[in-house]
C-alpha atoms as a PDB file:
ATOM      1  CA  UNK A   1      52.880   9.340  11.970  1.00  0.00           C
ATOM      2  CA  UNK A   2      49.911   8.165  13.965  1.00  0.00           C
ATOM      3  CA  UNK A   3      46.700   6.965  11.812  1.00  0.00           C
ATOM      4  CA  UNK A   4      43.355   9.507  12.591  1.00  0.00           C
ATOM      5  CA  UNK A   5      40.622   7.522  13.193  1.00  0.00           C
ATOM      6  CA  UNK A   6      37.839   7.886  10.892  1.00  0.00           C
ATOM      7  CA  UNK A   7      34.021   7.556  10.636  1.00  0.00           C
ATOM      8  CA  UNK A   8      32.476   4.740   8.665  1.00  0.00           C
ATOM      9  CA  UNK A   9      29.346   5.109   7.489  1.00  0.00           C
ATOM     10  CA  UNK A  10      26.614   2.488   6.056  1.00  0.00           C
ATOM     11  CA  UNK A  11      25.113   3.109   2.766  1.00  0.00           C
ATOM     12  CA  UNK A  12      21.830   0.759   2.414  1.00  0.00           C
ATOM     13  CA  UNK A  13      20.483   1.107  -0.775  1.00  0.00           C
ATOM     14  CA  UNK A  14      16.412   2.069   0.009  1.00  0.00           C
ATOM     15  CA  UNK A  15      14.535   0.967  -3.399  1.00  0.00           C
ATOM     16  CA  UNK A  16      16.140  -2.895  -3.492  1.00  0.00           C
ATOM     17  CA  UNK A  17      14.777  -2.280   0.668  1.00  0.00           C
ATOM     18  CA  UNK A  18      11.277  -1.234  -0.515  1.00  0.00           C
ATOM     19  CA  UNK A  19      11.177  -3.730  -3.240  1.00  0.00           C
ATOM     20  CA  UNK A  20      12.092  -6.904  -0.525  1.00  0.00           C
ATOM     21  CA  UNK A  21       9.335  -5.416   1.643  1.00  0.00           C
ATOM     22  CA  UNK A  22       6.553  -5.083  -1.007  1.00  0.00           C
ATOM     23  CA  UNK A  23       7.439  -9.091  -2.441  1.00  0.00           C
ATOM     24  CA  UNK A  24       6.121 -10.332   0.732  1.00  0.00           C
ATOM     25  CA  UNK A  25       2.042 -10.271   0.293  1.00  0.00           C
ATOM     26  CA  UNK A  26       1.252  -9.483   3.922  1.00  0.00           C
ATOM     27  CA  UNK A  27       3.477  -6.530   4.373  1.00  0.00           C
ATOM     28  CA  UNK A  28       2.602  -5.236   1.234  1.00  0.00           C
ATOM     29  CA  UNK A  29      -0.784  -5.258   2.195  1.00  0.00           C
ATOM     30  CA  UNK A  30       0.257  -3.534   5.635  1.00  0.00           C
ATOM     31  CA  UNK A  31       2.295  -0.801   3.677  1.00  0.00           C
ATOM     32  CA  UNK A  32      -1.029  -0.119   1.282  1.00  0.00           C
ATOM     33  CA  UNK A  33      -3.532  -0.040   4.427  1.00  0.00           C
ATOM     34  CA  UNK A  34      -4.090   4.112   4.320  1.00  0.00           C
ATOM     35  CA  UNK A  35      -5.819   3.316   0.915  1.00  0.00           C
ATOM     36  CA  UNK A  36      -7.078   0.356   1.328  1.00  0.00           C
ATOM     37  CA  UNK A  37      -8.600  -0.751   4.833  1.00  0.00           C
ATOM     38  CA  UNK A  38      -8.846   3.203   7.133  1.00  0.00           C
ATOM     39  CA  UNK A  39     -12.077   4.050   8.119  1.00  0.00           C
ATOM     40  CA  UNK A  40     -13.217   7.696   6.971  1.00  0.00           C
ATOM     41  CA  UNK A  41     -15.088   9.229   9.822  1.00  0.00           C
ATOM     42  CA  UNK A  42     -13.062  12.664  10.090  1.00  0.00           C
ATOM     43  CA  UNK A  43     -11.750  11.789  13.320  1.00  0.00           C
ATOM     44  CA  UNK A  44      -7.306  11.612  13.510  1.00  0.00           C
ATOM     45  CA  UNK A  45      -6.489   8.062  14.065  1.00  0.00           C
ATOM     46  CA  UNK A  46      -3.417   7.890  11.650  1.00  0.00           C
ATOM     47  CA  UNK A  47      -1.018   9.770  10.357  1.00  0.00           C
ATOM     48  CA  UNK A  48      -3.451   9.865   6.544  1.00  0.00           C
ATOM     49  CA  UNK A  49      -5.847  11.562   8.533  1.00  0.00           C
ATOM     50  CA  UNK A  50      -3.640  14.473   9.254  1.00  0.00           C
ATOM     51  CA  UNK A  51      -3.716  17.962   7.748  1.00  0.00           C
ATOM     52  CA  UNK A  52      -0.245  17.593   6.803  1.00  0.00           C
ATOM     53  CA  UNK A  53      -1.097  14.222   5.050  1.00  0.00           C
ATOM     54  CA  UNK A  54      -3.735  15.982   3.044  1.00  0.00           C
ATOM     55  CA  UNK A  55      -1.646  19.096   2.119  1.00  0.00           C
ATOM     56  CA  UNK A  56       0.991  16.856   0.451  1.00  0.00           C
ATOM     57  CA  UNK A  57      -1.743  14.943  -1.356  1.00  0.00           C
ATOM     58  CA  UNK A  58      -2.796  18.070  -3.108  1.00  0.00           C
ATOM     59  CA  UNK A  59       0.491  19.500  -3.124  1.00  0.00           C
ATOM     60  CA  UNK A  60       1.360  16.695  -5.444  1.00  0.00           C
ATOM     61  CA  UNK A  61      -1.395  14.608  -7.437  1.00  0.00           C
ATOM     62  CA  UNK A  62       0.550  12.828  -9.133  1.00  0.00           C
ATOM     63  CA  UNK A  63       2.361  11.121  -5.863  1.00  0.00           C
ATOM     64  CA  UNK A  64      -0.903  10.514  -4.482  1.00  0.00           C
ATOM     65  CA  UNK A  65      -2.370   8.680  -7.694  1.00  0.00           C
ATOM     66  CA  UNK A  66      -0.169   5.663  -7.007  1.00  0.00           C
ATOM     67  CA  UNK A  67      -1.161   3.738  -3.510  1.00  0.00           C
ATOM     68  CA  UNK A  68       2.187   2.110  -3.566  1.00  0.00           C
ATOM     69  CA  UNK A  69       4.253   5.145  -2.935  1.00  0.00           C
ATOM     70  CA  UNK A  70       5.772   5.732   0.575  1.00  0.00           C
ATOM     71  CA  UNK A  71       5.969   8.385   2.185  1.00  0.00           C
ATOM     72  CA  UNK A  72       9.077   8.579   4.884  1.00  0.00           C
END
């Protein structure tokens, strides 16, 4: 009996990911920029400045309260 190939697939655990990317101080700073350094001015020059980006934040309030969340 011949073997069947078969499909392997790659787990990568995300939160040890997110927590390796936030320990380094410039990248966490990068990943925290749409609270901390955007400019306001109504015009769309990021993603945060979309309508989408907005309806999630009131959508869910508590998600929003805490810069350090990601959204993917």
């Amino acid at each position: 009996m011949k073997a069947c190939p078969t499909k392997v697939m790659w787990h990568l655990p995300i939160i040890p990911r997110f927590k390796r990317l936030f320990s380094i101080k410039e990248v966490a700073k990068n990943l925290n920029w749409h609270v901390d350094g955007r400019k306001c001015d109504n015009f769309l020059r990021h993603l945060v400045d979309s309508p989408q980006w907005k309806k999630i934040d009131e959508t869910f309030p508590k998600f929003d309260a805490e810069p350090r969340n990601l959204r993917l």
